[in-house]
C-alpha atoms as a PDB file:
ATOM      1  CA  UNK A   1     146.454 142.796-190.958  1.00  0.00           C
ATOM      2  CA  UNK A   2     144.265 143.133-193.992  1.00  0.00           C
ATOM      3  CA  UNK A   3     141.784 140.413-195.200  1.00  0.00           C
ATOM      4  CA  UNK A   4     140.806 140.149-198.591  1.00  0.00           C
ATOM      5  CA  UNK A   5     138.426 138.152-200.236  1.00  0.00           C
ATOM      6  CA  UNK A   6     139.333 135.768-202.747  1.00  0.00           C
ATOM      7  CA  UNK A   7     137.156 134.716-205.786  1.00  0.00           C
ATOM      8  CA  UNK A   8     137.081 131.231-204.801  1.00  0.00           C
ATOM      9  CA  UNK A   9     135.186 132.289-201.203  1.00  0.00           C
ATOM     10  CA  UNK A  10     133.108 134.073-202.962  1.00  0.00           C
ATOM     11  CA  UNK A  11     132.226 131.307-205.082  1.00  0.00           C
ATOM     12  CA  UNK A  12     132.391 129.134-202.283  1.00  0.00           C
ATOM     13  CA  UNK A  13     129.811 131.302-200.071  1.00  0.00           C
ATOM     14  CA  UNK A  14     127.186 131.715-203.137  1.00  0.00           C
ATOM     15  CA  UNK A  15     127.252 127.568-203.585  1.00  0.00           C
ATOM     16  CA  UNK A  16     126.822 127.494-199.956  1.00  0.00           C
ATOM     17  CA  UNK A  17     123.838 129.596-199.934  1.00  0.00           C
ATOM     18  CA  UNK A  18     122.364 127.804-203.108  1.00  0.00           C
ATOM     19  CA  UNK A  19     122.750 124.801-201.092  1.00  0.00           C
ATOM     20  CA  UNK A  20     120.747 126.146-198.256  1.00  0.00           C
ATOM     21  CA  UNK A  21     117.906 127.593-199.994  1.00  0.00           C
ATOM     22  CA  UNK A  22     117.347 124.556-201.919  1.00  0.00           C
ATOM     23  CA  UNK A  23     117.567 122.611-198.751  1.00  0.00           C
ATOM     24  CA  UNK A  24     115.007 125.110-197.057  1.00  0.00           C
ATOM     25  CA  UNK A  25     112.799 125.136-200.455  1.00  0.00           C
ATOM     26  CA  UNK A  26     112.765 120.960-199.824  1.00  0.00           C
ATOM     27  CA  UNK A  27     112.329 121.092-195.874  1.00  0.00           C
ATOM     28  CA  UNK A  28     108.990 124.005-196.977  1.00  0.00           C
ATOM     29  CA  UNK A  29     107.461 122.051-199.312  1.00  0.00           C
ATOM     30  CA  UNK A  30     108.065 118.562-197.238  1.00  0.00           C
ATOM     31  CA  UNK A  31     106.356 121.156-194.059  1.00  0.00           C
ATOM     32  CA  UNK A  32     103.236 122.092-196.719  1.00  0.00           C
ATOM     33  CA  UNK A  33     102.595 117.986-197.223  1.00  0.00           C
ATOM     34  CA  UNK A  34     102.404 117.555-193.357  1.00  0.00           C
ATOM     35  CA  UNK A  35     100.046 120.729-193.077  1.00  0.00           C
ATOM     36  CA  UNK A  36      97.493 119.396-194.735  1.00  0.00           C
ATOM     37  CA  UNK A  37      97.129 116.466-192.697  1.00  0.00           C
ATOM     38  CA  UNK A  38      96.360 118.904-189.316  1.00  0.00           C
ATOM     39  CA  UNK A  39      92.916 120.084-188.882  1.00  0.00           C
ATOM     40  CA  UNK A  40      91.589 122.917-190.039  1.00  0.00           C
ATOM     41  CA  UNK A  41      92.198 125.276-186.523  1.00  0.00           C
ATOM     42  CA  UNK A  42      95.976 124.652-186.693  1.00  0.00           C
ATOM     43  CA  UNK A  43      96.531 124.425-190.760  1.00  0.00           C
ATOM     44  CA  UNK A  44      96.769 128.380-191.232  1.00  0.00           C
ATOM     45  CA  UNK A  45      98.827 129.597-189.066  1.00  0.00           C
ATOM     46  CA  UNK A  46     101.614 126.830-189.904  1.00  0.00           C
ATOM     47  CA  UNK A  47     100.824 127.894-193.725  1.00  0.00           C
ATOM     48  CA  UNK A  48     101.719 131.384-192.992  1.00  0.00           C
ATOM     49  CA  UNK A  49     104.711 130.170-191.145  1.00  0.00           C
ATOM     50  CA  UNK A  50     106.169 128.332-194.457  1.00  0.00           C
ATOM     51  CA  UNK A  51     105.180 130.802-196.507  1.00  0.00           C
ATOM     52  CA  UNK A  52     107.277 133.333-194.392  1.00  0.00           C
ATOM     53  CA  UNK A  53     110.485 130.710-194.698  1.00  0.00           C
ATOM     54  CA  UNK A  54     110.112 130.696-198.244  1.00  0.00           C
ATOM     55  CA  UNK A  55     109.776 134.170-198.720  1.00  0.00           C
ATOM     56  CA  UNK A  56     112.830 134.729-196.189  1.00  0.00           C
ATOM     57  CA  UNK A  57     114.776 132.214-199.090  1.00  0.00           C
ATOM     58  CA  UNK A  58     113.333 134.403-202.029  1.00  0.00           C
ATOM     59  CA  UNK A  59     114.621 137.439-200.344  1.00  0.00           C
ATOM     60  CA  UNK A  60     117.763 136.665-199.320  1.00  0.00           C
ATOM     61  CA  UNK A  61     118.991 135.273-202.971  1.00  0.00           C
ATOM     62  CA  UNK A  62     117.245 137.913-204.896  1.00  0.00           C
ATOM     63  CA  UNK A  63     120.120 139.732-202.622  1.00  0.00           C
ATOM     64  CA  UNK A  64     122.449 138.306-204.619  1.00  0.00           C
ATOM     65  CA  UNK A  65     120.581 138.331-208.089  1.00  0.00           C
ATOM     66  CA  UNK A  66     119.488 134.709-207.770  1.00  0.00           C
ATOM     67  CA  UNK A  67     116.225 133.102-207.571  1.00  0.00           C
ATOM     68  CA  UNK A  68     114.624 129.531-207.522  1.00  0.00           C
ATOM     69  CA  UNK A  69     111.715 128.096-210.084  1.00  0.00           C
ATOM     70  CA  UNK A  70     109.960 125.521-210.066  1.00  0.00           C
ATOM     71  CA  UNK A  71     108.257 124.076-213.376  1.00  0.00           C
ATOM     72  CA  UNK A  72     105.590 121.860-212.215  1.00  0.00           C
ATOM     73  CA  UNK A  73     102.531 121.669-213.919  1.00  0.00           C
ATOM     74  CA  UNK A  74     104.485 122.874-217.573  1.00  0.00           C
ATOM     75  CA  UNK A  75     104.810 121.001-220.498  1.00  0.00           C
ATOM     76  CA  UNK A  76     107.921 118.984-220.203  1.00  0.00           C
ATOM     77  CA  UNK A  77     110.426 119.974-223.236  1.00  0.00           C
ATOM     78  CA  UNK A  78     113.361 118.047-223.289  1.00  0.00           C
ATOM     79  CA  UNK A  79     115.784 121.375-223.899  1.00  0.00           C
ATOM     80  CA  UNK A  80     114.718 122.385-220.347  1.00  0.00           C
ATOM     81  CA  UNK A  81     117.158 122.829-217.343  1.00  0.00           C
ATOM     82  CA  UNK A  82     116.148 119.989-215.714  1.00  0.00           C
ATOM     83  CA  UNK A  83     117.133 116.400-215.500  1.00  0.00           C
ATOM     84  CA  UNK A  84     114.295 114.140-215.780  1.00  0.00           C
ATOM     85  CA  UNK A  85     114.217 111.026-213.116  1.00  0.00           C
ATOM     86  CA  UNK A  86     111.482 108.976-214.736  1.00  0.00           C
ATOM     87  CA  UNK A  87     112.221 109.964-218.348  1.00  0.00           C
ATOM     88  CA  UNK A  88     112.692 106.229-219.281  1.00  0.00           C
ATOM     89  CA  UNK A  89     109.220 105.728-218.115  1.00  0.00           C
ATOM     90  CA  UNK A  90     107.583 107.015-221.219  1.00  0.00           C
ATOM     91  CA  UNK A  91     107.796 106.635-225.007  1.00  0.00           C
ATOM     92  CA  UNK A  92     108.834 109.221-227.672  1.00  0.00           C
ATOM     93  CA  UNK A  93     105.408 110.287-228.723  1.00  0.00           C
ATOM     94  CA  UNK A  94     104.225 110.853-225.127  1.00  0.00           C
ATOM     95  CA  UNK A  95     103.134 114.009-224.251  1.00  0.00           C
ATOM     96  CA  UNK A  96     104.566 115.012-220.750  1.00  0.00           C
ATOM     97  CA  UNK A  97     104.243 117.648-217.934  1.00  0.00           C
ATOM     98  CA  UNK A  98     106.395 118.050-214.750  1.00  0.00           C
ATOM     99  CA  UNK A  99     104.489 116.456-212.435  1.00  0.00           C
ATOM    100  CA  UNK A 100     107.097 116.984-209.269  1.00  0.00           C
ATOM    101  CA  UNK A 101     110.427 119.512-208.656  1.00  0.00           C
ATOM    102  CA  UNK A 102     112.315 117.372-206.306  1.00  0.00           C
ATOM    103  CA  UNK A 103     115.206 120.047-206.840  1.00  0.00           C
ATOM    104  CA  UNK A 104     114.282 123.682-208.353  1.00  0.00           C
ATOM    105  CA  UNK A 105     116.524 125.372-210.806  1.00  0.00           C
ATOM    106  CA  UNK A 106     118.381 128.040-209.434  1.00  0.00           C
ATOM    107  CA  UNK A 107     118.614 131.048-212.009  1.00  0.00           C
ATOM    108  CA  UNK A 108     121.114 134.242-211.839  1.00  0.00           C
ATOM    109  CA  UNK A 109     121.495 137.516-213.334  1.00  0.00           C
ATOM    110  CA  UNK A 110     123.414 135.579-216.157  1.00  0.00           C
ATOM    111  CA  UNK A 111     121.509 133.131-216.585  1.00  0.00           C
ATOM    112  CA  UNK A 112     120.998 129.317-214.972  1.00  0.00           C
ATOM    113  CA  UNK A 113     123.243 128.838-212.357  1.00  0.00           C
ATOM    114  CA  UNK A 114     122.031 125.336-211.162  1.00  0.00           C
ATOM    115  CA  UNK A 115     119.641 122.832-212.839  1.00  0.00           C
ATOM    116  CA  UNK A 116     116.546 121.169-211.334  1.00  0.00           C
ATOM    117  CA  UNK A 117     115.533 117.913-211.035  1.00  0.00           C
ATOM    118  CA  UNK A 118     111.926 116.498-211.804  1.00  0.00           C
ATOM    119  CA  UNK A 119     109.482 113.838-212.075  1.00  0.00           C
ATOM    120  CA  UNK A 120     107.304 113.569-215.351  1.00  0.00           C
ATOM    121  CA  UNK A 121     103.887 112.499-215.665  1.00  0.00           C
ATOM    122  CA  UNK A 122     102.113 110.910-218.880  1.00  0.00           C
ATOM    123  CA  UNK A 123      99.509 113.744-220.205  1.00  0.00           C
ATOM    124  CA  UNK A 124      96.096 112.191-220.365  1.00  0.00           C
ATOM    125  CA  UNK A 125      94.623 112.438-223.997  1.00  0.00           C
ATOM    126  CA  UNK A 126      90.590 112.533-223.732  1.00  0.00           C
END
């Protein structure tokens, strides 16, 4: 007996592995907070360890032409791929930068494939 593969699994296995990495990308970054409350002997080598998971991520869904970003620290623009949390936090004239990914974007060979979600922050004028 011959399997075949149907569109739908396919579809199903690549939302299943979006799910994952994004998980892993949350469980990484949520690692990084607690590493820099260890002292400075054990700090490193737990670094290196994350950094290795997230690469592992990278790697395996550049495999299938995808890849996560992550826009903190850039101007916020409300035409961006992202839903804001805190957007009704701030006035029309504020200027705003993405303070926090809580969930990345997940972009494919086509295109976005899954939009982020963030936390703004208020720009401070001098």
């Amino acid at each position: 007996m011959q399997h075949s593969t149907s569109v739908s699994a396919i579809g199903a296995e690549r939302a299943a592995l979006i799910d994952l990495s994004i998980e892993g990308w949350r469980f990484a970054r949520a690692f990084g907070r607690m590493i820099s409350k260890l002292d400075a002997g054990d700090a490193p080598r737990h670094a290196n360890q994350a950094r290795y998971f997230l690469k592992k991520i990278d790697d395996g869904l550049e495999t299938f032409g995808l890849r996560i970003v992550s826009l903190e620290g850039q101007p916020y623009d409300p035409g961006m791929a992202v839903s804001a949390l805190n957007i009704a936090d701030f006035g029309p004239d504020d200027v705003l930068i993405i303070d926090q990914t809580v969930e990345p974007i997940v972009m494919g060979p086509d295109g976005l494939v899954r939009g982020g979600t963030v936390m703004l922050a208020k720009v401070s004028q001098p």
